[in-house]
C-alpha atoms as a PDB file:
ATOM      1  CA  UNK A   1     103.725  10.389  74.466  1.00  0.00           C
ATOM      2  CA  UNK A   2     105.119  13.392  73.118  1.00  0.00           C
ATOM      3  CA  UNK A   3     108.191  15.053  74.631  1.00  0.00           C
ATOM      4  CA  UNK A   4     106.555  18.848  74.270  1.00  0.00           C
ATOM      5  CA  UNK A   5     104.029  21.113  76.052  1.00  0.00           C
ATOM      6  CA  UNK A   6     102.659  23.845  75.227  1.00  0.00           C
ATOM      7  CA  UNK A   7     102.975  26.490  77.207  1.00  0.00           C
ATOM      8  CA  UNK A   8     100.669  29.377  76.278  1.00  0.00           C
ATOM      9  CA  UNK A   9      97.920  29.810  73.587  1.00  0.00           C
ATOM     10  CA  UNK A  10      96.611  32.622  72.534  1.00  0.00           C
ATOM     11  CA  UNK A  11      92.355  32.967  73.625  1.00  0.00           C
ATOM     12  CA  UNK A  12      91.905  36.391  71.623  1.00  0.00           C
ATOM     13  CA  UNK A  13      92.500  37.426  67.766  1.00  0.00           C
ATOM     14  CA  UNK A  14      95.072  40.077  68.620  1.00  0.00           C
ATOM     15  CA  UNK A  15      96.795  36.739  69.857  1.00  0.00           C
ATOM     16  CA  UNK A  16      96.136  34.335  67.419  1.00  0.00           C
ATOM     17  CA  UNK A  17      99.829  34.205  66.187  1.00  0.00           C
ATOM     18  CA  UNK A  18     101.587  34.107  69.654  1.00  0.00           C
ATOM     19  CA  UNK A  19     102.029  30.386  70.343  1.00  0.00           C
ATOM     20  CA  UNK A  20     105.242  29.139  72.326  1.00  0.00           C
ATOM     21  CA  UNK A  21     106.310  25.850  72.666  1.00  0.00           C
ATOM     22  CA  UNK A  22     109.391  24.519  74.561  1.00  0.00           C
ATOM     23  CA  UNK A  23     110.832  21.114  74.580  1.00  0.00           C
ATOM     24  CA  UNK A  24     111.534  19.686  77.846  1.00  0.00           C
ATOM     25  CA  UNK A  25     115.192  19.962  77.233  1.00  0.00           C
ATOM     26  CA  UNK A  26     114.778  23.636  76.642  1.00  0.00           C
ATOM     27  CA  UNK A  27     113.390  24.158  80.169  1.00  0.00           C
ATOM     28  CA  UNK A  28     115.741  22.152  81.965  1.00  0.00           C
ATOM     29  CA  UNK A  29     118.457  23.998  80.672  1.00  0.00           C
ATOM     30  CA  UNK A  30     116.923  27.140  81.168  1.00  0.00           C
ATOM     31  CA  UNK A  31     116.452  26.613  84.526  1.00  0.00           C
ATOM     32  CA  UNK A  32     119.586  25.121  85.081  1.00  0.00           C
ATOM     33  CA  UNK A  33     121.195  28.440  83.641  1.00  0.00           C
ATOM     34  CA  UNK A  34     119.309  30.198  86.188  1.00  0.00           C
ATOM     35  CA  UNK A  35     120.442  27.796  89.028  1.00  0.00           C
ATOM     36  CA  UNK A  36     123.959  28.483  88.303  1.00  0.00           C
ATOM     37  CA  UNK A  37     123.785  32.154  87.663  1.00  0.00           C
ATOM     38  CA  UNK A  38     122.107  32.737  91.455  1.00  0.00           C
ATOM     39  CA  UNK A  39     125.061  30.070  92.731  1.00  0.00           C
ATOM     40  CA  UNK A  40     127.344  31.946  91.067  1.00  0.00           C
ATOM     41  CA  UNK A  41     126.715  35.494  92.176  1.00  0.00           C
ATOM     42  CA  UNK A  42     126.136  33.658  95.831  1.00  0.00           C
ATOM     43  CA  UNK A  43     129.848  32.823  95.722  1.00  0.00           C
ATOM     44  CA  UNK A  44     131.371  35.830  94.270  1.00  0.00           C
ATOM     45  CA  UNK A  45     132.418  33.845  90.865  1.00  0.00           C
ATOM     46  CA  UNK A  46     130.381  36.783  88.964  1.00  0.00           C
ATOM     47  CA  UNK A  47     131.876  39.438  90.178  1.00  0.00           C
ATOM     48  CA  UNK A  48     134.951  40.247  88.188  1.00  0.00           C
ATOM     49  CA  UNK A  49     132.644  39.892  85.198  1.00  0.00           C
ATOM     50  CA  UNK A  50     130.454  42.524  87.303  1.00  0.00           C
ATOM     51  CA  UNK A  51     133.167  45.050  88.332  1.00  0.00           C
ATOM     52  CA  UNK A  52     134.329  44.867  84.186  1.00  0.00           C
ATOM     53  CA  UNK A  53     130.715  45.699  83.107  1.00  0.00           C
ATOM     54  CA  UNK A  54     130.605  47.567  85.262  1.00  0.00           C
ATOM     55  CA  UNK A  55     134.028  49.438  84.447  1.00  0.00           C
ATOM     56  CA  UNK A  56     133.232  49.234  80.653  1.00  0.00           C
ATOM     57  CA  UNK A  57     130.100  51.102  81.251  1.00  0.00           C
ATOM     58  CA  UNK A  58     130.556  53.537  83.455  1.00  0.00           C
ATOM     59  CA  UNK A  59     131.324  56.282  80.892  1.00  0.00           C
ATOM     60  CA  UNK A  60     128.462  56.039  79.498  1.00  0.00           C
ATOM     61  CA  UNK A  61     126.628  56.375  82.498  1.00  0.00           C
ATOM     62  CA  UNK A  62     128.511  58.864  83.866  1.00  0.00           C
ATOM     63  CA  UNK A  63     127.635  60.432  80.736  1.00  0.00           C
ATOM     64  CA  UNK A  64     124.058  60.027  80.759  1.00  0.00           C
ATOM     65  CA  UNK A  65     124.060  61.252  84.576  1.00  0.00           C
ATOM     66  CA  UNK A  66     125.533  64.400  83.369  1.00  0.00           C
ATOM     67  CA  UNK A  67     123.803  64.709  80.572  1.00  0.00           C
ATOM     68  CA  UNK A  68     120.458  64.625  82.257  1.00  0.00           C
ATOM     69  CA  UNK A  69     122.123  67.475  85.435  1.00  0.00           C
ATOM     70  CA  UNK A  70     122.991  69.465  82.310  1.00  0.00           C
ATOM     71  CA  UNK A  71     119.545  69.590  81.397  1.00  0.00           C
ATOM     72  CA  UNK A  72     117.771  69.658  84.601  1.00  0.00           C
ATOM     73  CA  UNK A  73     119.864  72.711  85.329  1.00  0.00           C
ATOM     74  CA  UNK A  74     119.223  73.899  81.561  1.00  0.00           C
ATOM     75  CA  UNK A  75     115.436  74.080  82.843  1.00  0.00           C
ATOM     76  CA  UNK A  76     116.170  75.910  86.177  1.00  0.00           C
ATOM     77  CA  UNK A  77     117.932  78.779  84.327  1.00  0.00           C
ATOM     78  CA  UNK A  78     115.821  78.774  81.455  1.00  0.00           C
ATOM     79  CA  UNK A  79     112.870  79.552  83.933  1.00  0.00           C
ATOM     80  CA  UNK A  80     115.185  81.620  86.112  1.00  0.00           C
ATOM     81  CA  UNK A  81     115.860  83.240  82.924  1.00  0.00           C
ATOM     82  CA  UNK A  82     111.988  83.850  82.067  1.00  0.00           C
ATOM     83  CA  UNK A  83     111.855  85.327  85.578  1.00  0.00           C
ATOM     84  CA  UNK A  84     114.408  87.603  85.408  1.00  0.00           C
ATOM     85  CA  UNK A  85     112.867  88.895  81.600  1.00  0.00           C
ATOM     86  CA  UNK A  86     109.620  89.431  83.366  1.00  0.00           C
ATOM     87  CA  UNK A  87     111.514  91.369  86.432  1.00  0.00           C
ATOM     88  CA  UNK A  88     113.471  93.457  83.829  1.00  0.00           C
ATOM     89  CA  UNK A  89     110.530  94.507  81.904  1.00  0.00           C
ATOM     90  CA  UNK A  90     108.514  95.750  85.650  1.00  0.00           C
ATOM     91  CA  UNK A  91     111.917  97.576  86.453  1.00  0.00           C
ATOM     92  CA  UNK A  92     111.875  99.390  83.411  1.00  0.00           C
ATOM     93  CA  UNK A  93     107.570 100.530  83.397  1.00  0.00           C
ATOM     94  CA  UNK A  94     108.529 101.634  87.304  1.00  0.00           C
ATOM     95  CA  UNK A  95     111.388 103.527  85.919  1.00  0.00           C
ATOM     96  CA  UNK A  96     109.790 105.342  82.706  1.00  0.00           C
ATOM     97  CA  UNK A  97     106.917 105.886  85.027  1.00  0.00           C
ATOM     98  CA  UNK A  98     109.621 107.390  87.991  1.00  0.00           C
ATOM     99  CA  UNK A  99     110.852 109.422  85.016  1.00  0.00           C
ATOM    100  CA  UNK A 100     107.772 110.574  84.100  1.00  0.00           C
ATOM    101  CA  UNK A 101     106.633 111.704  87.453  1.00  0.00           C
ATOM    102  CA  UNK A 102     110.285 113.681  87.973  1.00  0.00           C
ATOM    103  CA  UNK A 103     109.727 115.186  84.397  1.00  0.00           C
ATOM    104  CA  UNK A 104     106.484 116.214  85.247  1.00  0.00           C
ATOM    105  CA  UNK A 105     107.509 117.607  89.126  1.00  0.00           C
ATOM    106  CA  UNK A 106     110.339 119.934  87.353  1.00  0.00           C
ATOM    107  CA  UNK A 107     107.801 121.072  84.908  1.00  0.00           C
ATOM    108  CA  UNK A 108     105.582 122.496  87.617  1.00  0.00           C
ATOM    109  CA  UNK A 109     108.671 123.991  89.254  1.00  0.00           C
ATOM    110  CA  UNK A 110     109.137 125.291  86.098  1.00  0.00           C
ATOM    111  CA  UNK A 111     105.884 126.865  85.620  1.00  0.00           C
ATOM    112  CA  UNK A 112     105.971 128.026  89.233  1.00  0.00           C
ATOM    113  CA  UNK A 113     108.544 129.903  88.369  1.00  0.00           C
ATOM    114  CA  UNK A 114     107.393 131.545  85.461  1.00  0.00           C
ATOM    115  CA  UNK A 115     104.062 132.627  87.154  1.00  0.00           C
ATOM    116  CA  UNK A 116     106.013 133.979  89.720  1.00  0.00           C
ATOM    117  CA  UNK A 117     107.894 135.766  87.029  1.00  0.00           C
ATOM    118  CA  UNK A 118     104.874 137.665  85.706  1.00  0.00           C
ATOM    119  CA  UNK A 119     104.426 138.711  89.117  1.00  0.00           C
ATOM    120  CA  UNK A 120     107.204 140.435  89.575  1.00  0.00           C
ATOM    121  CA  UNK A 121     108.011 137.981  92.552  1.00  0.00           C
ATOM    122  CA  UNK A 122     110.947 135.797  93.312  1.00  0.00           C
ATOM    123  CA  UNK A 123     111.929 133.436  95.709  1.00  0.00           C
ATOM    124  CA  UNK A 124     114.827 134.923  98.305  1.00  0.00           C
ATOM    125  CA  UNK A 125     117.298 131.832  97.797  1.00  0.00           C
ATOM    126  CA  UNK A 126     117.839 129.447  95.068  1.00  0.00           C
ATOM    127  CA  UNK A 127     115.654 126.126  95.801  1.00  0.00           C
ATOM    128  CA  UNK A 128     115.821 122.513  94.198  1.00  0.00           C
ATOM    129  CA  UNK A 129     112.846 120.653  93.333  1.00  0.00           C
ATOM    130  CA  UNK A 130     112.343 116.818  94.407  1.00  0.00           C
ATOM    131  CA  UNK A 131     109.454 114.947  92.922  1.00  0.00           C
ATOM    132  CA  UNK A 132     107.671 112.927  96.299  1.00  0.00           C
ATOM    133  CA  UNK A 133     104.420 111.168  96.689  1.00  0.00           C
ATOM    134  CA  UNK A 134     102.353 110.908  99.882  1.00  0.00           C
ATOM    135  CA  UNK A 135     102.221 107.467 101.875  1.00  0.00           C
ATOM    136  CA  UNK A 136     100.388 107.988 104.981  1.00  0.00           C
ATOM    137  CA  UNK A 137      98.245 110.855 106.568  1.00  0.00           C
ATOM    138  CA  UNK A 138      97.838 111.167 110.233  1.00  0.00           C
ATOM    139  CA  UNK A 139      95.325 109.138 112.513  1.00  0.00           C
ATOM    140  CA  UNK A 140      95.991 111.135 115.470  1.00  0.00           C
ATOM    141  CA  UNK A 141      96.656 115.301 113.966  1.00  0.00           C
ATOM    142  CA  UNK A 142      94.926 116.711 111.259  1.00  0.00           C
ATOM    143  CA  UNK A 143      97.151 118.331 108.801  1.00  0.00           C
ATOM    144  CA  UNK A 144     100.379 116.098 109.172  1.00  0.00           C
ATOM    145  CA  UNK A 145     100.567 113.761 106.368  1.00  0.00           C
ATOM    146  CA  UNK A 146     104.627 111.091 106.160  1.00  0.00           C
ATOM    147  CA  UNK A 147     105.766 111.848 102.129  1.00  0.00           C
ATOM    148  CA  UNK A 148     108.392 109.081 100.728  1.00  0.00           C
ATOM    149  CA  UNK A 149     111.519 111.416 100.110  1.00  0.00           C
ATOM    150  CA  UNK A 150     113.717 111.680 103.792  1.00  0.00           C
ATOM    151  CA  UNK A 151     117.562 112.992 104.356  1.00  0.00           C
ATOM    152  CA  UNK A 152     119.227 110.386 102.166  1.00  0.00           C
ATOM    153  CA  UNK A 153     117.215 112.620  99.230  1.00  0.00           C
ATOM    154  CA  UNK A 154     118.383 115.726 100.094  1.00  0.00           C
ATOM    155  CA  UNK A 155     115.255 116.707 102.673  1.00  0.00           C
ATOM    156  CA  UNK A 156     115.900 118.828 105.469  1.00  0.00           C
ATOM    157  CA  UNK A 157     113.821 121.289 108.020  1.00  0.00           C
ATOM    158  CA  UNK A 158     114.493 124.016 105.842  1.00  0.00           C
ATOM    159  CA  UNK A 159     112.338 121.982 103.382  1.00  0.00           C
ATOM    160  CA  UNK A 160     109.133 123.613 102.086  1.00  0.00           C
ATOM    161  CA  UNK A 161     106.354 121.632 100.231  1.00  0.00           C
ATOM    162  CA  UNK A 162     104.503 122.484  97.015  1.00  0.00           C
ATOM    163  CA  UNK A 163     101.570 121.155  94.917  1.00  0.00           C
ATOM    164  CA  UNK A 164     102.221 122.806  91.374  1.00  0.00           C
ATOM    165  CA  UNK A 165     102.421 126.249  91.875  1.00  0.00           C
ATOM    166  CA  UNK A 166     100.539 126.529  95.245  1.00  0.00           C
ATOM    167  CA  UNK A 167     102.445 126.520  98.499  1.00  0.00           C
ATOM    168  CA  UNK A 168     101.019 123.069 100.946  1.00  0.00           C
ATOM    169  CA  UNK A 169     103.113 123.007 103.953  1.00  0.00           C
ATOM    170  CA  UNK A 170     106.510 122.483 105.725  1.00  0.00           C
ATOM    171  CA  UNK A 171     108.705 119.351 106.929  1.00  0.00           C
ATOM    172  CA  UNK A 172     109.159 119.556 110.486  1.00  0.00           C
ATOM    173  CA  UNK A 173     110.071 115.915 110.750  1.00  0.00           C
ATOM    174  CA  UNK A 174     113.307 114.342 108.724  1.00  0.00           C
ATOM    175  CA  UNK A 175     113.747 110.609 109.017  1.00  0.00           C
ATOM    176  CA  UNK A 176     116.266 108.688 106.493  1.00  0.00           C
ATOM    177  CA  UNK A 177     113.967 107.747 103.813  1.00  0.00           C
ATOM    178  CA  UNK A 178     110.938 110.180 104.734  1.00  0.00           C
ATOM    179  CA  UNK A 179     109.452 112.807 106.139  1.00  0.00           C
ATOM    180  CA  UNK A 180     106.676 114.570 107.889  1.00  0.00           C
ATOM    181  CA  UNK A 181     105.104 117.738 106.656  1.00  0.00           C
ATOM    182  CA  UNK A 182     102.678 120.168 108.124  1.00  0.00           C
ATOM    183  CA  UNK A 183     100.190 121.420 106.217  1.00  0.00           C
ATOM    184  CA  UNK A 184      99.164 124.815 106.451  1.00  0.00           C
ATOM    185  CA  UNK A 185      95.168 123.716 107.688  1.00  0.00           C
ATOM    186  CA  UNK A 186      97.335 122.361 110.649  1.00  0.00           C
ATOM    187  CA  UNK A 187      95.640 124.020 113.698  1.00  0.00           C
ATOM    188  CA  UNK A 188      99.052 125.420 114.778  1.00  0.00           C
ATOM    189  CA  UNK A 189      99.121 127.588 111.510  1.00  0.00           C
ATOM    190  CA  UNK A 190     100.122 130.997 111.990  1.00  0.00           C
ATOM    191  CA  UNK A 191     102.257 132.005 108.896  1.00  0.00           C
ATOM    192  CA  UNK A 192     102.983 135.699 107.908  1.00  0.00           C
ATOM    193  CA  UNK A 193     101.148 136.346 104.479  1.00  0.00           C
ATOM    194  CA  UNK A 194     101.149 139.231 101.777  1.00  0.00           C
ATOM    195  CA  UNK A 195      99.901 140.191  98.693  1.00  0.00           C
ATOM    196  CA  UNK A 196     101.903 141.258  95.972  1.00  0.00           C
ATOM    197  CA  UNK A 197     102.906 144.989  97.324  1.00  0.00           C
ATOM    198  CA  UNK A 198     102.077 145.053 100.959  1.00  0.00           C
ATOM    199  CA  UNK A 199     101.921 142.579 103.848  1.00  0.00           C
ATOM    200  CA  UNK A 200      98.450 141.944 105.649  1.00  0.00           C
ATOM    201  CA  UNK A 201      98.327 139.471 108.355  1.00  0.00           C
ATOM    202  CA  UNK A 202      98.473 135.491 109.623  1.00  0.00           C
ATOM    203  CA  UNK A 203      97.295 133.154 107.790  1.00  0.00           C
ATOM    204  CA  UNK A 204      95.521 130.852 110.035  1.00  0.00           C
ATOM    205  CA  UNK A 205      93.003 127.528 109.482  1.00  0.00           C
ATOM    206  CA  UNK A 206      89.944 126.849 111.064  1.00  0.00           C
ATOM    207  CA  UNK A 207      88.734 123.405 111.756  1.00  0.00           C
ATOM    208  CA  UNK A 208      91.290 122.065 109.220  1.00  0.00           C
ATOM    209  CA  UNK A 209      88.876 123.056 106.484  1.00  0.00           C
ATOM    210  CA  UNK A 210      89.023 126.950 105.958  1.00  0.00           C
ATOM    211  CA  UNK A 211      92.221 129.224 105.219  1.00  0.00           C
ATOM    212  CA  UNK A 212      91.887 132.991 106.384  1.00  0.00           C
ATOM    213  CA  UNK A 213      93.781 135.689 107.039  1.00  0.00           C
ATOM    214  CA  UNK A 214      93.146 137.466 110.964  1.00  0.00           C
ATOM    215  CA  UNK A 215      94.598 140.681 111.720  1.00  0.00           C
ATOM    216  CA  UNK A 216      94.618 142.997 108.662  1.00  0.00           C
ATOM    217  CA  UNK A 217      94.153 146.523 109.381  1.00  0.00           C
ATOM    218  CA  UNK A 218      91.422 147.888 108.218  1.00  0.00           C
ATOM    219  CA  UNK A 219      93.409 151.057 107.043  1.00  0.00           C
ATOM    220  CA  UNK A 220      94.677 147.958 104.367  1.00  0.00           C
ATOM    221  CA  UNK A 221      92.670 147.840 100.572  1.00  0.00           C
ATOM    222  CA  UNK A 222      92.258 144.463  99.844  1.00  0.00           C
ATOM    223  CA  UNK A 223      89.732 143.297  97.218  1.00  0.00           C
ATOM    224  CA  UNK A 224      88.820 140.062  96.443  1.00  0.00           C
ATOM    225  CA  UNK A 225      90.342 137.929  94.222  1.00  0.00           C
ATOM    226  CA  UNK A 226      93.878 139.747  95.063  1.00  0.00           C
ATOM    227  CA  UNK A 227      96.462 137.036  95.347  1.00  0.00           C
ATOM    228  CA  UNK A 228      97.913 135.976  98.305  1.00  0.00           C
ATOM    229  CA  UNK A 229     101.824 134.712  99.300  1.00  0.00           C
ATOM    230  CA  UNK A 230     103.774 133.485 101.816  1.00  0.00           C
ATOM    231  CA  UNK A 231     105.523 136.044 103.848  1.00  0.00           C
ATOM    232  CA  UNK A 232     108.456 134.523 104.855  1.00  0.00           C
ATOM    233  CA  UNK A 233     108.508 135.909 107.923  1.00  0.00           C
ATOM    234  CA  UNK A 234     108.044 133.411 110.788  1.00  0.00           C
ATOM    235  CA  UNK A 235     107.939 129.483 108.492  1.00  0.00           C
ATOM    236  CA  UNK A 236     110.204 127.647 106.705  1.00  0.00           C
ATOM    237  CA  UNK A 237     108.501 128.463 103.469  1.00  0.00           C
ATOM    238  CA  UNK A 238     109.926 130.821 101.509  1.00  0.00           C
ATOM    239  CA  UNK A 239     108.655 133.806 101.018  1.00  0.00           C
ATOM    240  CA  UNK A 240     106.341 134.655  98.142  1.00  0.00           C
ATOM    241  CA  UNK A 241     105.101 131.246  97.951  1.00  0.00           C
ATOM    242  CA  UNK A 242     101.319 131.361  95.955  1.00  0.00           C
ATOM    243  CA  UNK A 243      98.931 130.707  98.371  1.00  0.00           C
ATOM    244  CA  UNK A 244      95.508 131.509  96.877  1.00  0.00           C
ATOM    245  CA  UNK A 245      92.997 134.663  96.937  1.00  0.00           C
ATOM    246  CA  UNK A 246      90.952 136.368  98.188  1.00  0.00           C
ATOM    247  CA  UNK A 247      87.143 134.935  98.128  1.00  0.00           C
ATOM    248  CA  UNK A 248      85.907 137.261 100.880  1.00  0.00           C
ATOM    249  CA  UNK A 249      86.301 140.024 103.374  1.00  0.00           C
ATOM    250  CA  UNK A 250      84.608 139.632 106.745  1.00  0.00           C
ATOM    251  CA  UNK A 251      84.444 143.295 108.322  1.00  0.00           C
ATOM    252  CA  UNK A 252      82.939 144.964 111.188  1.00  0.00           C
ATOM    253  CA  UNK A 253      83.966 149.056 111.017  1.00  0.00           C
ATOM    254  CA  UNK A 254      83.627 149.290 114.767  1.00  0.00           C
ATOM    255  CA  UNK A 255      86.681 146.681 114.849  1.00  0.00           C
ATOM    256  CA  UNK A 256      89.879 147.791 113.956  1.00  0.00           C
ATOM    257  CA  UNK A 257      91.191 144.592 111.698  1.00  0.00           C
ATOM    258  CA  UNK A 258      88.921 142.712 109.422  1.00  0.00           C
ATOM    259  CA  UNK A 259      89.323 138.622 107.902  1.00  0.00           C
ATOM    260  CA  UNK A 260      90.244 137.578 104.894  1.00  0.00           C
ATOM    261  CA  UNK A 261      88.344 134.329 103.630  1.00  0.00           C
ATOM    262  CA  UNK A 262      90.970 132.740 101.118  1.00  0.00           C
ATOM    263  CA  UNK A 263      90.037 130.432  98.192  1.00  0.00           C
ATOM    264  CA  UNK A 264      92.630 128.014  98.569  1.00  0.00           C
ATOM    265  CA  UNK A 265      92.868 125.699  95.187  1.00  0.00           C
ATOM    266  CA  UNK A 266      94.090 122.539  96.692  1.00  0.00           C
ATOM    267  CA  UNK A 267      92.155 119.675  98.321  1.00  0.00           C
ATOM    268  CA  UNK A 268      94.384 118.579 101.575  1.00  0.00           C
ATOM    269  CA  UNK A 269      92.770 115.275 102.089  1.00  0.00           C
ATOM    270  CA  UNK A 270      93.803 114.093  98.668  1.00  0.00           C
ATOM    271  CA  UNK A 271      97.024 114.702  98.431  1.00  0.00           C
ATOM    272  CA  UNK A 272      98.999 112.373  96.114  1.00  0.00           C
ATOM    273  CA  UNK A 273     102.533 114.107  94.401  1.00  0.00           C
ATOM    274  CA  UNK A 274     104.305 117.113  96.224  1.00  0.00           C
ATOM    275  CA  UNK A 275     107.494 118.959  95.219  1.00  0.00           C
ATOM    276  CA  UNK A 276     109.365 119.062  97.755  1.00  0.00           C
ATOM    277  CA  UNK A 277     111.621 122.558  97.749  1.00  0.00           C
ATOM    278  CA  UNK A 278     115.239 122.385  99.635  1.00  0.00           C
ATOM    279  CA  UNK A 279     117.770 125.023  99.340  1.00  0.00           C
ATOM    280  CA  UNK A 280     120.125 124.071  96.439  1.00  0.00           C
ATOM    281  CA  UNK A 281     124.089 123.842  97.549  1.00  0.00           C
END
């Protein structure tokens, strides 16, 4: 009788070489080995050979262990990284698009200036221009509209509003980081207004979507397409402020004042960028 066994053959091709065959010795001792390792470790004989593996190896794995929190945290700030890049690169559009819209702001004040210039008109106190954008109209009062630039920017109730070179209305509401402005088709519009050599009247808004002037003597030549400014007699705008012209005179000769229809160049419901004008210090 043979002393071997075989323990495993091979039924496929891709196995056709792996045979094994162990004597009976070979398993007895194998499984004795086994026996005595378990007893061993049972009894605590193993484990000074444990604690010195494990002492001879624990550099290494403390090594591996940091090796692989190195590179964990490697990832983390190479994506915090990538997130910061793409933060960077929206901070600076917002900012050459901020500068753009400040550039553009002076550039109107600028030009207001000039045209005012060729009229022979000038403002009665030095003003500084801040570029502002509207964020909210009102849902309960036509004509009041919230704009994004408050007191921390230099806003104040002195504060006067302009769309290029057109006058649009006055803040008579300052909170820290915005304001409320009136526009002049606010029912409650009553502002002194004058053409380039004489005063005429109040400029005054009806239904929120007409600007005309009530009250001008009749005695008073006005033709249309004359140019009309602020007054600066009874508003926070200053005076001389470009308001628009003349598009029609409503007369009766038995009356003694007549109505100026004004062509106002602005659309109030669309408002989007304002200057806002505040006395310089």
């Amino acid at each position: 009788m043979s002393n071997k066994i075989t323990l495993g053959r091979a039924t496929t091709s891709s196995f056709a070489d792996a045979i094994f065959e162990f004597t009976w010795l070979d398993w007895f001792l194998v499984s004795a080995f086994g026996i005595l390792l378990i007893v061993f470790n049972a009894i605590g004989i193993l484990d000074p050979l444990k604690n010195f593996v494990s002492a001879v190896t624990l550099p290494a794995r403390t090594s591996v262990f940091e090796r692989s929190q190195n590179l964990e945290k490697s990832w983390t700030a190479l994506g915090n990284l990538e997130r910061l890049v793409n933060a960077n690169e929206s901070l600076a559009s917002k900012n050459l698009e901020l500068e753009s819209q400040l550039a553009k702001s002076e550039a109107l004040f600028s030009e207001n200036q000039r045209l005012l210039a060729q009229t022979g008109i000038r403002y009665e106190r030095n003003l500084k221009a801040i570029g502002s954008q509207v964020i909210g109209y009102s849902n309960t009062e036509s004509g009041i509209i919230t704009i994004n630039k408050g007191r921390v920017d230099g806003v104040d109730l002195s504060s006067s509003v302009v769309v290029e070179e057109i006058a649009v209305g006055e803040v008579v509401q300052v909170a820290e980081f915005s304001a409320q402005v009136r526009l002049i088709n606010h029912n409650n519009t009553n502002l002194a207004v004058r053409t380039t050599d004489n005063n005429l009247g109040l400029l005054r808004s009806r239904n929120a979507t007409e600007l005309l002037v009530a009250d001008v003597l009749q005695s008073r030549q006005v033709s249309v397409g004359e140019k009309i400014f602020t007054g600066g007699l009874n508003s926070n705008l200053p005076a001389n402020m470009y308001l628009g012209t003349v598009q029609e005179i409503v007369s009766d000769p038995r009356a003694p004042t007549k109505q100026l229809i004004i062509d106002y160049p602005i659309d109030l419901r669309n408002l989007t960028r304002l200057i806002v004008l505040t006395p310089a210090i």
